[in-house]
Protein backbone atom coordinates (compact mmCIF):
# COMPACT_ATOMS: atom_id res chain seq x y z
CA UNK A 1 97.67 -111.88 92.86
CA UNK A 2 101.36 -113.37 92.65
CA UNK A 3 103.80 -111.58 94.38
CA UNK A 4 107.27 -112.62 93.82
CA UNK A 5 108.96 -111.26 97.33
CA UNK A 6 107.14 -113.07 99.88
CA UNK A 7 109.23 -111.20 102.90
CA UNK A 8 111.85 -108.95 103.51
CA UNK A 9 113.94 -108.32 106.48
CA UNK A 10 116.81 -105.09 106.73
CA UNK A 11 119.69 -104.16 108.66
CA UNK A 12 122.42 -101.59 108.54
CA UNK A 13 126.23 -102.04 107.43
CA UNK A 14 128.49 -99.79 109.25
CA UNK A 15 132.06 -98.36 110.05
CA UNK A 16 132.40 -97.23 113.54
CA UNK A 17 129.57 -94.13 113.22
CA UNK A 18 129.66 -93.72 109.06
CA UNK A 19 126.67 -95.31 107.40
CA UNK A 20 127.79 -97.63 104.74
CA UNK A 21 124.67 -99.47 103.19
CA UNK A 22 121.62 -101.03 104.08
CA UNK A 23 121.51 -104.71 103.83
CA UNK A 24 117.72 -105.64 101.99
CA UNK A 25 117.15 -109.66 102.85
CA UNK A 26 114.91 -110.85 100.40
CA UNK A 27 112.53 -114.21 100.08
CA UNK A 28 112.01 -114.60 96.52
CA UNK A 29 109.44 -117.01 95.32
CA UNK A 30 110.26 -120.63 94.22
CA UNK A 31 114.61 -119.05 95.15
CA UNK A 32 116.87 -118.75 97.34
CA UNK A 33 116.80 -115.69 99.29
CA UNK A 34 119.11 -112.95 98.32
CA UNK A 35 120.74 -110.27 99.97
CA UNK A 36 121.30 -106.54 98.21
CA UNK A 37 123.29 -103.61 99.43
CA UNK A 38 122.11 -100.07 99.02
CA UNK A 39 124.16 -97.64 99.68
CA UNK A 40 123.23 -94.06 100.41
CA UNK A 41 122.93 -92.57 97.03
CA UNK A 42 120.91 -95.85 95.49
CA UNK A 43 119.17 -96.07 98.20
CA UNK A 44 117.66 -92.90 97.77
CA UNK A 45 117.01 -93.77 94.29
CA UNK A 46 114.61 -96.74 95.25
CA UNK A 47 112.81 -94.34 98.11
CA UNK A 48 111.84 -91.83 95.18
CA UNK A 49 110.39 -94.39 93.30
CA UNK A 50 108.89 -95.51 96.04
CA UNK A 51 107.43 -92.23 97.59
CA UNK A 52 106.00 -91.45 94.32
CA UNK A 53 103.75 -94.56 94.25
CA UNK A 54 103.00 -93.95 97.95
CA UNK A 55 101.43 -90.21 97.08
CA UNK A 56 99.83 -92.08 94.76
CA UNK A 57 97.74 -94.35 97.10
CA UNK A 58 97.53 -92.11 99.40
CA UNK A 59 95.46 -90.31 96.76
CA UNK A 60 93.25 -92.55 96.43
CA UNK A 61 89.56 -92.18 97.72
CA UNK A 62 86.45 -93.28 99.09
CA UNK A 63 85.97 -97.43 97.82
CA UNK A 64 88.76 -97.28 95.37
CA UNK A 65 90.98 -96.28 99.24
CA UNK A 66 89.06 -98.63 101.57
CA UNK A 67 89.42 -101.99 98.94
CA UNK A 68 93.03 -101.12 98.17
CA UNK A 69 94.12 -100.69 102.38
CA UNK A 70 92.09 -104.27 102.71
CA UNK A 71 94.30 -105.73 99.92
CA UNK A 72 97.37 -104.35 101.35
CA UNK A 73 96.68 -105.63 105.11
CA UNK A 74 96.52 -109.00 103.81
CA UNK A 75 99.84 -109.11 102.10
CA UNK A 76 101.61 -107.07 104.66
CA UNK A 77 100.10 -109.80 107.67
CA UNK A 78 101.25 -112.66 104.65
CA UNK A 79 105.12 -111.06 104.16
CA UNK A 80 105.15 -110.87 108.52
CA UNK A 81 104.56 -114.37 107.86
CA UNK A 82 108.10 -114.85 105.85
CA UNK A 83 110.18 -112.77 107.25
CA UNK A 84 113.79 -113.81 106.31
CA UNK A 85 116.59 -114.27 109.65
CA UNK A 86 119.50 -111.81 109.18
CA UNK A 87 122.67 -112.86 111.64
CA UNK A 88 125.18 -110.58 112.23
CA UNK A 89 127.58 -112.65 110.48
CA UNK A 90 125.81 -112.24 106.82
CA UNK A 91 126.10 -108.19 107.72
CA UNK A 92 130.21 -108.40 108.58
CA UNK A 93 130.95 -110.89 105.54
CA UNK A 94 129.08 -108.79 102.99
CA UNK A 95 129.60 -109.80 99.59
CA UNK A 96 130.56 -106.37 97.77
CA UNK A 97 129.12 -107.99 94.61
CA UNK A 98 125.55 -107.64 95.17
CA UNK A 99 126.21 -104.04 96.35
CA UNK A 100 123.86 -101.95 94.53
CA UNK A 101 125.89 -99.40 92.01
CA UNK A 102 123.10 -97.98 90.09
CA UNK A 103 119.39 -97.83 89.31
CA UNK A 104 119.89 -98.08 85.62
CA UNK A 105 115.97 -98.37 84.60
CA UNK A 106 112.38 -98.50 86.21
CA UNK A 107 109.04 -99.40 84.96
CA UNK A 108 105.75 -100.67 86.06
CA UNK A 109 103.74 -102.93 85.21
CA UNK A 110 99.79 -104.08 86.29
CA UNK A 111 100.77 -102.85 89.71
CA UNK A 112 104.19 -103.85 89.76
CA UNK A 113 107.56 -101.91 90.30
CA UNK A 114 110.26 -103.06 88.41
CA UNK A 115 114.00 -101.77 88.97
CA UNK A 116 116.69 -102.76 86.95
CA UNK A 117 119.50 -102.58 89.51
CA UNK A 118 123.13 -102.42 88.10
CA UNK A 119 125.68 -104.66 90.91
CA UNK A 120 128.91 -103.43 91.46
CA UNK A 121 130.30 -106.69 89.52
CA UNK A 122 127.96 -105.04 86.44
CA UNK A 123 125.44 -107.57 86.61
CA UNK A 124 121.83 -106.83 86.47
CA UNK A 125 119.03 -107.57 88.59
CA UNK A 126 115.73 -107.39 88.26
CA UNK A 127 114.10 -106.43 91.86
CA UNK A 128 110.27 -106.61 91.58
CA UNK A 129 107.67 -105.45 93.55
CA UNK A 130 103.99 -105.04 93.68
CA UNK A 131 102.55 -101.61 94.76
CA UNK A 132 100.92 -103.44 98.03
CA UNK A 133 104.07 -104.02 99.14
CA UNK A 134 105.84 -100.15 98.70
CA UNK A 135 104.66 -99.22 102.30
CA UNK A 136 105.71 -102.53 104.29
CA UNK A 137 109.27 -101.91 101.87
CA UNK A 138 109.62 -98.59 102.88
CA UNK A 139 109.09 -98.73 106.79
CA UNK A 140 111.46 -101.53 106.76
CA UNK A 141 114.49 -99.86 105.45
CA UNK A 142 113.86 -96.45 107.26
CA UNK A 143 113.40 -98.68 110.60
CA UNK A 144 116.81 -100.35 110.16
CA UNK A 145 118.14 -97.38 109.91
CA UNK A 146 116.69 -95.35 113.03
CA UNK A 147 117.13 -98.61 114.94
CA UNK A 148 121.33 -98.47 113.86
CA UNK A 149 120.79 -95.04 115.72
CA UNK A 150 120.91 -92.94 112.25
CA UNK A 151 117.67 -90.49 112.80
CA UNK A 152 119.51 -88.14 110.97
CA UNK A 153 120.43 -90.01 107.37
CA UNK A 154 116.63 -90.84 108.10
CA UNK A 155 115.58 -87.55 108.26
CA UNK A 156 117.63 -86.21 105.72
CA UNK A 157 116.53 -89.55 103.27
CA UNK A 158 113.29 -88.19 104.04
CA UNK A 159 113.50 -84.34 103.06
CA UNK A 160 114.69 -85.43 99.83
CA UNK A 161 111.98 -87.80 98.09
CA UNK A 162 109.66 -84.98 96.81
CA UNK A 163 111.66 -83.17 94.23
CA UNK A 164 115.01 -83.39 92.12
CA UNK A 165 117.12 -81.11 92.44
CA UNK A 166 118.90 -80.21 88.68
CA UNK A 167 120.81 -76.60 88.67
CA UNK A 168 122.29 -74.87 91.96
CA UNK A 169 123.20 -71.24 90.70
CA UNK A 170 124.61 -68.57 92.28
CA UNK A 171 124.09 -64.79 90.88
CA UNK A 172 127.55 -63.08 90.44
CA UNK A 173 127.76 -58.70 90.71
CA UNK A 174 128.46 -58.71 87.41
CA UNK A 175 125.62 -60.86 85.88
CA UNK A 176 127.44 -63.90 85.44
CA UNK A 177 126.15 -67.05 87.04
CA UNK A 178 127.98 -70.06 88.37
CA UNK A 179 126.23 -72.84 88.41
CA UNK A 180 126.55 -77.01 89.81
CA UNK A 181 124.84 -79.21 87.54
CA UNK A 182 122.89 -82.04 89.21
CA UNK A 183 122.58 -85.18 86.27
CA UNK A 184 119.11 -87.09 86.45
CA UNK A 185 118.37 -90.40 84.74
CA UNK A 186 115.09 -90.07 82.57
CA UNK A 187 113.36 -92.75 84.58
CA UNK A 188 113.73 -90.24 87.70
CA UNK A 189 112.47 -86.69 86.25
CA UNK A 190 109.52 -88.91 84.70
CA UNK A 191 108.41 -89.41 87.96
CA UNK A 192 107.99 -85.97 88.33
CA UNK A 193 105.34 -82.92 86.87
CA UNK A 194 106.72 -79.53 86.76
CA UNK A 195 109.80 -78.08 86.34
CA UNK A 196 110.54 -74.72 88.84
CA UNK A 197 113.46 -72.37 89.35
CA UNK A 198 113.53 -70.85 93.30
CA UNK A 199 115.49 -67.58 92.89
CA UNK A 200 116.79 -66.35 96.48
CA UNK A 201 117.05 -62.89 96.78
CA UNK A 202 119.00 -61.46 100.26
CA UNK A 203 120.70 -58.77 101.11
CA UNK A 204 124.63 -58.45 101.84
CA UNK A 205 126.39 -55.29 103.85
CA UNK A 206 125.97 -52.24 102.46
CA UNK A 207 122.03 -53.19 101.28
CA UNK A 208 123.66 -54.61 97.96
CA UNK A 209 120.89 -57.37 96.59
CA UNK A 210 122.52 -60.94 95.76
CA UNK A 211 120.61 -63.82 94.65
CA UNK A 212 121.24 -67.66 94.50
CA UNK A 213 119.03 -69.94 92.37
CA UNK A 214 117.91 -73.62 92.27
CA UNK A 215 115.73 -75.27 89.53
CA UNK A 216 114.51 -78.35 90.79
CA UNK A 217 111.61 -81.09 89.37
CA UNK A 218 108.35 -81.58 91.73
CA UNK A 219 105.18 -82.87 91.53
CA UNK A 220 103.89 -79.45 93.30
CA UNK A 221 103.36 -75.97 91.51
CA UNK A 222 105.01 -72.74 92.95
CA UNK A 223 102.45 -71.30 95.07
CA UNK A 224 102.06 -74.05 97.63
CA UNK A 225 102.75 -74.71 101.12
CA UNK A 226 104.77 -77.98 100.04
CA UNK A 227 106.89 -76.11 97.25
CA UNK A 228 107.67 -73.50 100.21
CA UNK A 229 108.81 -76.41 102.10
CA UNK A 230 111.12 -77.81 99.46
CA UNK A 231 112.74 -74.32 99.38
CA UNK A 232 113.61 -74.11 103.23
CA UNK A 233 115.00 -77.54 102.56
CA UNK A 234 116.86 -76.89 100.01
CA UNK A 235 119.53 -74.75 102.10
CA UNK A 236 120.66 -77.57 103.58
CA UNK A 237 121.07 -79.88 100.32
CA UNK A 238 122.89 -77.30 98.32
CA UNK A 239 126.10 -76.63 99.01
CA UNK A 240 125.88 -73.30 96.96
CA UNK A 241 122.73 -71.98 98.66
CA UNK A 242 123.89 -73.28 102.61
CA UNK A 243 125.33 -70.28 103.27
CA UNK A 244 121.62 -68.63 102.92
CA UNK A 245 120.73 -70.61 106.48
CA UNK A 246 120.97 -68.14 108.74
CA UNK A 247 120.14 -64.95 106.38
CA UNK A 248 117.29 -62.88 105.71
CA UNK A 249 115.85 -64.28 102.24
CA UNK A 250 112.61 -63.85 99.87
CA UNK A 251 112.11 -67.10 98.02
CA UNK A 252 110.41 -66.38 94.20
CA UNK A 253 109.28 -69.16 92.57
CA UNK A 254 108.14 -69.70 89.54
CA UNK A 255 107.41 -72.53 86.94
CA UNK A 256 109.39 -72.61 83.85
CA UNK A 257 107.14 -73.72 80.85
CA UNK A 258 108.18 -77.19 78.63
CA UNK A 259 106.57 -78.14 76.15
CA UNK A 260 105.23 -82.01 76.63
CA UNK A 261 107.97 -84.13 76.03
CA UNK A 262 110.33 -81.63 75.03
CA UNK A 263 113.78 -81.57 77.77
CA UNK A 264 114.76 -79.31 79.72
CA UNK A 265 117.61 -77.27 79.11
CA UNK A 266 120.22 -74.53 80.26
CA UNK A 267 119.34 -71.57 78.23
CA UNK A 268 115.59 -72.09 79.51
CA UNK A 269 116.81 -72.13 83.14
CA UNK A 270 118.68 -69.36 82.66
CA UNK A 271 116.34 -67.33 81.04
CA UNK A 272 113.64 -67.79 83.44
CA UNK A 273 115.86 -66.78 85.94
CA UNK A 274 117.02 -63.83 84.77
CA UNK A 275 113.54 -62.64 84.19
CA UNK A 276 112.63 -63.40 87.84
CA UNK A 277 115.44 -61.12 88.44
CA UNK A 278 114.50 -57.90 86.41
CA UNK A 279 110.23 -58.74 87.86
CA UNK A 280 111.97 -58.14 90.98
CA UNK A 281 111.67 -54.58 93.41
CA UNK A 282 113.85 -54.61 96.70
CA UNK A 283 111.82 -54.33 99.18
CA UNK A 284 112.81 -52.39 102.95
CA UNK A 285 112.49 -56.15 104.50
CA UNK A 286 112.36 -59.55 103.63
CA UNK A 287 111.76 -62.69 105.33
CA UNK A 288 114.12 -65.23 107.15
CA UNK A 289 114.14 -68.81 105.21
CA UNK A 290 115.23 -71.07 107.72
CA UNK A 291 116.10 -74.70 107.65
């Protein structure tokens, strides 16, 4: 199978103690190797795409698992083989060109990941890579950055690959919501299976009920462990429903039905939501969501 990275190398571009990108060395076949810049936001982009294909193998079972793990070893010990050198110099002389604005498309094809990555001159680039090399790709950049001493951006890189998050809302006295809108490009939410709104219901001083909402995009349905998970999460990702961290919370969840094909909108969010809202009895006690 031709691969055209034959081996990657990563390091991390910093100011003093604020992350500023990850620098992704690449050897490209029959060219010169090139060096990339993802910053936080774009590099998170390229992890979801990433993670998603990883679930995906890690899916996989019985021969179909054992053949494709055989395949992959062999690449992996052939890209250890080519790793690129990455002085310190190339790092503190970065060329803000090939910094990496924008993930403006993805695709794949026969077992290849194509991004179309917008540069912050507005050139494209086409970065392509085959699914046996997603893992080796992905413990790469998450190394350089634990090794630069950032277990935290790690960690929080990490609690947000399995879901997009698309309304923050929070529940006014009066019945009015205020809401942040988060954008996603179509090449993102198709990535994704089910669309779910997490209504928050706590209770302020003087027992009065509040609720905050999220609706996010997952690839889990409401009544699982991992959907729980996203919810905890999600307290410290959204600025609107942070202030929930150290209060007693139920967590509702529900799925809000699309038709296939057909986008989401506001009016559905909000309409789900409010039904949630009516469905619901206060109850003399409700349990703590934590971080």
């Amino acid at each position: 199978m031709e691969m055209n990275i034959t081996g990657i190398n990563a390091g991390v571009i910093r100011n003093n103690e604020e992350f500023l990108a990850v620098a992704l060395k690449l050897n490209i076949k029959n060219s010169n190797p090139i060096l990339l810049f993802f910053p936080a936001l774009t590099l998170r982009d390229l992890l979801i795409a990433m993670e998603y294909y990883l679930h995906k193998q890690k899916a996989l079972h019985g021969d179909q698992r054992k053949d494709f793990i055989t395949a992959q070893t062999a690449v992996i010990k052939a890209m250890h083989a080519h790793i690129p050198g990455l002085k310190r110099e190339e790092l503190e002389n970065a060329d803000i060109n090939y910094r990496v604005d924008a993930i403006d498309n993805f695709a794949s094809d026969e077992g290849k990941l194509i991004f179309t990555l917008r540069l912050h001159n507005n050139e494209k680039f086409i970065f392509e890579i085959h699914e046996l090399q997603i893992e080796l790709l992905t413990q790469v950049l998450m190394h350089a950055i634990n090794n630069a001493g950032m277990q935290d951006l790690a960690l929080r890189m990490a609690s947000l690959l399995d879901f997009l998050p698309l309304y923050d809302v929070d529940c006014q006295p009066d019945g009015t919501m205020i809401y942040d809108t988060y954008t996603q490009p179509d090449w993102k939410t198709a990535l994704f299976d089910h669309y779910l709104v997490l209504l928050y219901h706590y209770v302020e001083t003087k027992k009065k009920s509040s609720f905050c909402a999220a609706v996010i995009k997952t690839r889990s349905l409401p009544d699982t462990p991992e959907t729980q998970a996203i919810a905890k999460r999600l307290l410290a990702f959204s600025p609107r429903l942070g202030k929930l961290a150290n209060k007693a919370c139920q967590v509702h969840i529900q799925a809000i039905n699309v038709k296939g094909g057909e986008p989401l909108n506001l009016d559905k969010c909000m309409h789900t939501l409010n039904q949630i809202r009516h469905q619901i009895t206060v109850r003399p006690s409700v349990k703590k969501a934590k971080k």
